[in-house]
PDB file of N, CA and C in Angstrom:
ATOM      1  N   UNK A   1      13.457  -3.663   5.528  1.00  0.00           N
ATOM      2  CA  UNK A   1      12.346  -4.466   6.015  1.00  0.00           C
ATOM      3  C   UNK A   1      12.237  -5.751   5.196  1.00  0.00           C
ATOM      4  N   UNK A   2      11.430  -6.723   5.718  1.00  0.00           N
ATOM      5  CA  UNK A   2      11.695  -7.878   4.884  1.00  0.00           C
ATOM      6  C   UNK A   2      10.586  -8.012   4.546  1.00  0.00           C
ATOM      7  N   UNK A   3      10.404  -9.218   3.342  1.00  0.00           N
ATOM      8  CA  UNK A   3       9.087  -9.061   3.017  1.00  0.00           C
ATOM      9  C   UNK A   3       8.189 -10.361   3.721  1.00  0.00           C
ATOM     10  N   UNK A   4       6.897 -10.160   3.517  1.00  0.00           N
ATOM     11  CA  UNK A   4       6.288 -11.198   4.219  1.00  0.00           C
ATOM     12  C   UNK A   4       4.625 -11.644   3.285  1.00  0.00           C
ATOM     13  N   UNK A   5       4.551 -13.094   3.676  1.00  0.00           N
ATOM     14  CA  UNK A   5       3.784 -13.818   2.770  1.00  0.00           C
ATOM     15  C   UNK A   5       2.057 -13.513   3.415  1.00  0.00           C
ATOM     16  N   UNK A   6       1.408 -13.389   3.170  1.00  0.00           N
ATOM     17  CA  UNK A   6      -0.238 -13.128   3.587  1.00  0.00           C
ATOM     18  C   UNK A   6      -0.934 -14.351   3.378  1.00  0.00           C
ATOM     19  N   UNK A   7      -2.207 -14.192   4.135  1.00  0.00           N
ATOM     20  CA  UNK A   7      -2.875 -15.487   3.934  1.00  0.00           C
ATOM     21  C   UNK A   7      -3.359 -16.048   2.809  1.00  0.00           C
ATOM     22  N   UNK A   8      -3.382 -15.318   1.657  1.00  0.00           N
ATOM     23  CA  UNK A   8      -3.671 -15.300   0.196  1.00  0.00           C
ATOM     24  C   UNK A   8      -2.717 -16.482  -0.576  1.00  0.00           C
ATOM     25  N   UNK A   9      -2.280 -16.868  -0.015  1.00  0.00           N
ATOM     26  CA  UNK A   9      -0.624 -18.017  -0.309  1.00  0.00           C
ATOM     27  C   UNK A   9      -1.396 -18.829  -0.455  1.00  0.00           C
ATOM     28  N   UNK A  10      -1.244 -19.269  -1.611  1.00  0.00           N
ATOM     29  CA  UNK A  10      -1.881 -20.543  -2.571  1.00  0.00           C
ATOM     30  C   UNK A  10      -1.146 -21.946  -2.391  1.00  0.00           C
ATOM     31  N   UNK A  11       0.542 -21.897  -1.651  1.00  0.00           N
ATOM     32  CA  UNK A  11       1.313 -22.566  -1.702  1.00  0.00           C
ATOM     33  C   UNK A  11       1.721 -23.527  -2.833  1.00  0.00           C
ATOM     34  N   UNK A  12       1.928 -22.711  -3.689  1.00  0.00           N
ATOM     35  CA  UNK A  12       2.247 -23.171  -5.384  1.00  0.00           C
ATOM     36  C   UNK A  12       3.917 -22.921  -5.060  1.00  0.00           C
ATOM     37  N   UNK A  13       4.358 -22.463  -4.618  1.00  0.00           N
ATOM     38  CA  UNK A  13       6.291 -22.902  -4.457  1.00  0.00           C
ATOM     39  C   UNK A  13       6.927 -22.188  -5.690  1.00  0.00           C
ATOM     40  N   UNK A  14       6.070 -21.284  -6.219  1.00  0.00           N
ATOM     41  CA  UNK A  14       6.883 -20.565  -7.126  1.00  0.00           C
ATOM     42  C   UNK A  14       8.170 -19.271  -6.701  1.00  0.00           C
ATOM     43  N   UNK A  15       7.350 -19.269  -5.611  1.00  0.00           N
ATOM     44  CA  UNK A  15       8.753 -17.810  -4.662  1.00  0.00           C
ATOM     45  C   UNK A  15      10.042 -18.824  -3.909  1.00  0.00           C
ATOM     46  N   UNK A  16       9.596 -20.181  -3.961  1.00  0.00           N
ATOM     47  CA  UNK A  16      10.916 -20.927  -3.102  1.00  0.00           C
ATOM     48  C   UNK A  16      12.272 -20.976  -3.762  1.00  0.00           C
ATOM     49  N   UNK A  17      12.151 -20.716  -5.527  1.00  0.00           N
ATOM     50  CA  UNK A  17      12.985 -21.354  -6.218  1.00  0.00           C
ATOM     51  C   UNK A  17      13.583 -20.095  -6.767  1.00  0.00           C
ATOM     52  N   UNK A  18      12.795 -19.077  -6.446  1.00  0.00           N
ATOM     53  CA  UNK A  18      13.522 -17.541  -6.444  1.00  0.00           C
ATOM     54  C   UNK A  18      14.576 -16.885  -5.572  1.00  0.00           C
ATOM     55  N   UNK A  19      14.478 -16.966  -4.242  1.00  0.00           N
ATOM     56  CA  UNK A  19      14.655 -16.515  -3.388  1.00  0.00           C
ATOM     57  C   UNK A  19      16.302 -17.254  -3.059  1.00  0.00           C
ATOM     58  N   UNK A  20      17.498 -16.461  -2.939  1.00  0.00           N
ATOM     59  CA  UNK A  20      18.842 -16.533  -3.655  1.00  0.00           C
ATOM     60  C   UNK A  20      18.921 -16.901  -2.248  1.00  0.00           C
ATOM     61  N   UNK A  21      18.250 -16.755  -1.077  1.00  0.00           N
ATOM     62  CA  UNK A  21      18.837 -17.105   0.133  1.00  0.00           C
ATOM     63  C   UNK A  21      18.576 -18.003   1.200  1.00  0.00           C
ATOM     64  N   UNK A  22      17.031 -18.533   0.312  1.00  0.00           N
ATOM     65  CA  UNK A  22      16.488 -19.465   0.827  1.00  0.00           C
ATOM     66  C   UNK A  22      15.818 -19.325   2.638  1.00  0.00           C
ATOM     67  N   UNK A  23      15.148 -18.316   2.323  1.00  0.00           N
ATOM     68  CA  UNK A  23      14.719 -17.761   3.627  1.00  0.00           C
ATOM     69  C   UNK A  23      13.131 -17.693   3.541  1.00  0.00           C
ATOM     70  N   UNK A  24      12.460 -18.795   2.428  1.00  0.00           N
ATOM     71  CA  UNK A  24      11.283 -18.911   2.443  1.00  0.00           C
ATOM     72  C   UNK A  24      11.272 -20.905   2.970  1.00  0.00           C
ATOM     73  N   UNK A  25       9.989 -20.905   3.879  1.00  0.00           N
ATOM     74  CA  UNK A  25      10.072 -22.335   3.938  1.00  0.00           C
ATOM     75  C   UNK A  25       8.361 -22.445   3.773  1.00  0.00           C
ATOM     76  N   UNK A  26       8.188 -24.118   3.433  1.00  0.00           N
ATOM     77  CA  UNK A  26       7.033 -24.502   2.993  1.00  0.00           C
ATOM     78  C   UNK A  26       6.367 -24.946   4.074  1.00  0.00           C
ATOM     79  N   UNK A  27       4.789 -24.651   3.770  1.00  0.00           N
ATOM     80  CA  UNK A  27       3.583 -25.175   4.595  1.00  0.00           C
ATOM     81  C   UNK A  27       2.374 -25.178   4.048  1.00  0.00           C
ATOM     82  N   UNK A  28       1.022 -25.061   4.588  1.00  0.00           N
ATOM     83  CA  UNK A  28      -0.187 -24.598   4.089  1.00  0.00           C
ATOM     84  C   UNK A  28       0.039 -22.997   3.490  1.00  0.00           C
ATOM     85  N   UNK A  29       0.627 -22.063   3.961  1.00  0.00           N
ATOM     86  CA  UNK A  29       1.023 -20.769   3.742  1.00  0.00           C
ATOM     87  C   UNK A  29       2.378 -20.938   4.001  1.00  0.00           C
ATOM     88  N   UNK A  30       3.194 -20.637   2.771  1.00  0.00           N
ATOM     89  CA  UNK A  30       4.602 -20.447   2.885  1.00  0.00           C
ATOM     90  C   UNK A  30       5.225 -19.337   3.953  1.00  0.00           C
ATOM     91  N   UNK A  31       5.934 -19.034   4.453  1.00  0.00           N
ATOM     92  CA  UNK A  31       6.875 -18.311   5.390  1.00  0.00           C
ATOM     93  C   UNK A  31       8.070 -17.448   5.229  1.00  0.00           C
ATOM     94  N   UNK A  32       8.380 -17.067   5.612  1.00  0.00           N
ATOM     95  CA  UNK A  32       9.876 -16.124   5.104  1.00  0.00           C
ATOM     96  C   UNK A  32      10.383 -15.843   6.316  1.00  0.00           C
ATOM     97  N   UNK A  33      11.819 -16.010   6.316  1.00  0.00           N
ATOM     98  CA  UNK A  33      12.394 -16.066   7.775  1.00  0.00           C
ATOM     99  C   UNK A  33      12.904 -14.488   7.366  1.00  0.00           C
ATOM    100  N   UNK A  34      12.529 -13.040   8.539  1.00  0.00           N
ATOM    101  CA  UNK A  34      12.581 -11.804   7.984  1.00  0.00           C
ATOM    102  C   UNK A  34      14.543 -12.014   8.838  1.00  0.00           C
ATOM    103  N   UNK A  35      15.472 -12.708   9.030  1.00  0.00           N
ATOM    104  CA  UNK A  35      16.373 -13.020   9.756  1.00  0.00           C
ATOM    105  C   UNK A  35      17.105 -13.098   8.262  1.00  0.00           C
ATOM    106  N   UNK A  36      16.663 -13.877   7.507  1.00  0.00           N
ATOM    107  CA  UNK A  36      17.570 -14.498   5.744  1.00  0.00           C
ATOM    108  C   UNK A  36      17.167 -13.576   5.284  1.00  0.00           C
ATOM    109  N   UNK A  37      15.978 -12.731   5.083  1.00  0.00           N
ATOM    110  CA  UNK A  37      15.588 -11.952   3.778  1.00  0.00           C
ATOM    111  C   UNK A  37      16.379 -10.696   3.228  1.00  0.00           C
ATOM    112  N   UNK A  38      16.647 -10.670   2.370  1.00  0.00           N
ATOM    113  CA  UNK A  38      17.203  -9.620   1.920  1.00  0.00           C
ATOM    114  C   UNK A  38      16.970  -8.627   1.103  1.00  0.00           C
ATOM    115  N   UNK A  39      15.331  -8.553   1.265  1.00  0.00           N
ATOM    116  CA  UNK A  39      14.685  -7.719   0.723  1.00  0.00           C
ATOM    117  C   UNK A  39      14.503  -7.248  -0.972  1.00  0.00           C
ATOM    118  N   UNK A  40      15.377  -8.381  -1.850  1.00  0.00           N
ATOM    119  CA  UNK A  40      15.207  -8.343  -3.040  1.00  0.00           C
ATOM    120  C   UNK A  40      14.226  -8.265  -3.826  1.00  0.00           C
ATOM    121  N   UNK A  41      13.263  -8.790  -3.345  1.00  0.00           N
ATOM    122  CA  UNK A  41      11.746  -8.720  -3.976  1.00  0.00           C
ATOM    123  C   UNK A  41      11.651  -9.957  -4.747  1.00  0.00           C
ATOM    124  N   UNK A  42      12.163 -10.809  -5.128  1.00  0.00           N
ATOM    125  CA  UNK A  42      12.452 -11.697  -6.384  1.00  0.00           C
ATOM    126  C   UNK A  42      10.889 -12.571  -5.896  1.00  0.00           C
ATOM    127  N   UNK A  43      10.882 -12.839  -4.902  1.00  0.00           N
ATOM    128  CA  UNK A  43       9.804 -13.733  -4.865  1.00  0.00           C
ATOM    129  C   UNK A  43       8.542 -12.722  -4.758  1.00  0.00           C
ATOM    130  N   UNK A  44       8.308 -12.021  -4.548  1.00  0.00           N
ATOM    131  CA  UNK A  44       6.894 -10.807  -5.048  1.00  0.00           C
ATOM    132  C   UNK A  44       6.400 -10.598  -6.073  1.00  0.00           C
ATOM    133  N   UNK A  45       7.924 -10.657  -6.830  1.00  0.00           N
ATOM    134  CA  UNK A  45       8.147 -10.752  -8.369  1.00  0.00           C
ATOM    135  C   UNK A  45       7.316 -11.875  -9.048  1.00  0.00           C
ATOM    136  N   UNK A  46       7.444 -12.862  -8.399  1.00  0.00           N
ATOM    137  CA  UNK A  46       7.001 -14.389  -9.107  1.00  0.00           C
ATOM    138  C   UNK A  46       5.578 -14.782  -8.421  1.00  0.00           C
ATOM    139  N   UNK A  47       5.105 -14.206  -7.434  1.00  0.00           N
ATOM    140  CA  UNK A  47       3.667 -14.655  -6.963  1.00  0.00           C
ATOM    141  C   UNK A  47       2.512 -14.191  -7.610  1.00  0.00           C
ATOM    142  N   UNK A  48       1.958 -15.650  -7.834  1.00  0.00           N
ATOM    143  CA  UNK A  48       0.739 -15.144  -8.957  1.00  0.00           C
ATOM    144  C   UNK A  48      -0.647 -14.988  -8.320  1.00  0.00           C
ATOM    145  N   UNK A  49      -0.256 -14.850  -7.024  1.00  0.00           N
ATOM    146  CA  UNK A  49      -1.531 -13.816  -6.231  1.00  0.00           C
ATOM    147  C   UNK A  49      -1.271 -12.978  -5.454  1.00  0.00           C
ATOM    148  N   UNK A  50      -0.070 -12.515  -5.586  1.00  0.00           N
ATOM    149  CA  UNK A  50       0.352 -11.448  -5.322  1.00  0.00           C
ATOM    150  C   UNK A  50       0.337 -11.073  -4.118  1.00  0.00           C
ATOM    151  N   UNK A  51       0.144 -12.362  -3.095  1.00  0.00           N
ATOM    152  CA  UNK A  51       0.513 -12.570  -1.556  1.00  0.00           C
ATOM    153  C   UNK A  51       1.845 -12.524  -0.651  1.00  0.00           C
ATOM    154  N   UNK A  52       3.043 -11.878  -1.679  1.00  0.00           N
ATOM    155  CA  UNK A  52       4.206 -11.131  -0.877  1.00  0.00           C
ATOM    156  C   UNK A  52       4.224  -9.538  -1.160  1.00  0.00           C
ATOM    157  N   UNK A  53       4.708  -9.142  -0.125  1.00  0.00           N
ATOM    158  CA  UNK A  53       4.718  -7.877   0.357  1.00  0.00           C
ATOM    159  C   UNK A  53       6.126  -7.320   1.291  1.00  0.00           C
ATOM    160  N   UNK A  54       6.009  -6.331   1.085  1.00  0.00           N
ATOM    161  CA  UNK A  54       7.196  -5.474   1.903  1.00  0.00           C
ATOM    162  C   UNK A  54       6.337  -5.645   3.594  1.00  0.00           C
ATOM    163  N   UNK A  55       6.820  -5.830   4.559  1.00  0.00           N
ATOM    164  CA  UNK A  55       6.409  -5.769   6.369  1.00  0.00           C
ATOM    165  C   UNK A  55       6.401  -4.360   6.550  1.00  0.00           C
ATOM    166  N   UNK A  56       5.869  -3.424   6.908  1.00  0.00           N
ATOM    167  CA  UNK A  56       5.927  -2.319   7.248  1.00  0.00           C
ATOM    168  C   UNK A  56       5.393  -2.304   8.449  1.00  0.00           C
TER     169      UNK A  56
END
């Protein structure tokens, strides 16, 4: 499953520069294309509100 960003996204760009596959893109609330993700977690890892998550 891929992970996905919630409305809690501060859009601080700290998960863009993580993410090895570049399957996050920028806005008011950042995005994650669940097509690129590869479920690493790296950017969940780095959000400091803790607005990525696994999609279930």
């Amino acid at each position: 499953m891929a992970y996905v960003i919630s409305d809690e996204c501060i859009a601080c760009g700290t998960c863009i520069d993580e993410c090895p596959v570049d399957a996050i893109t920028e806005g008011d609330i950042y995005k994650i294309d669940a097509e690129l993700c590869t479920d690493c977690g790296s950017c969940a890892e780095v959000c400091p509100v803790d607005a990525i998550s696994i999609d279930e």
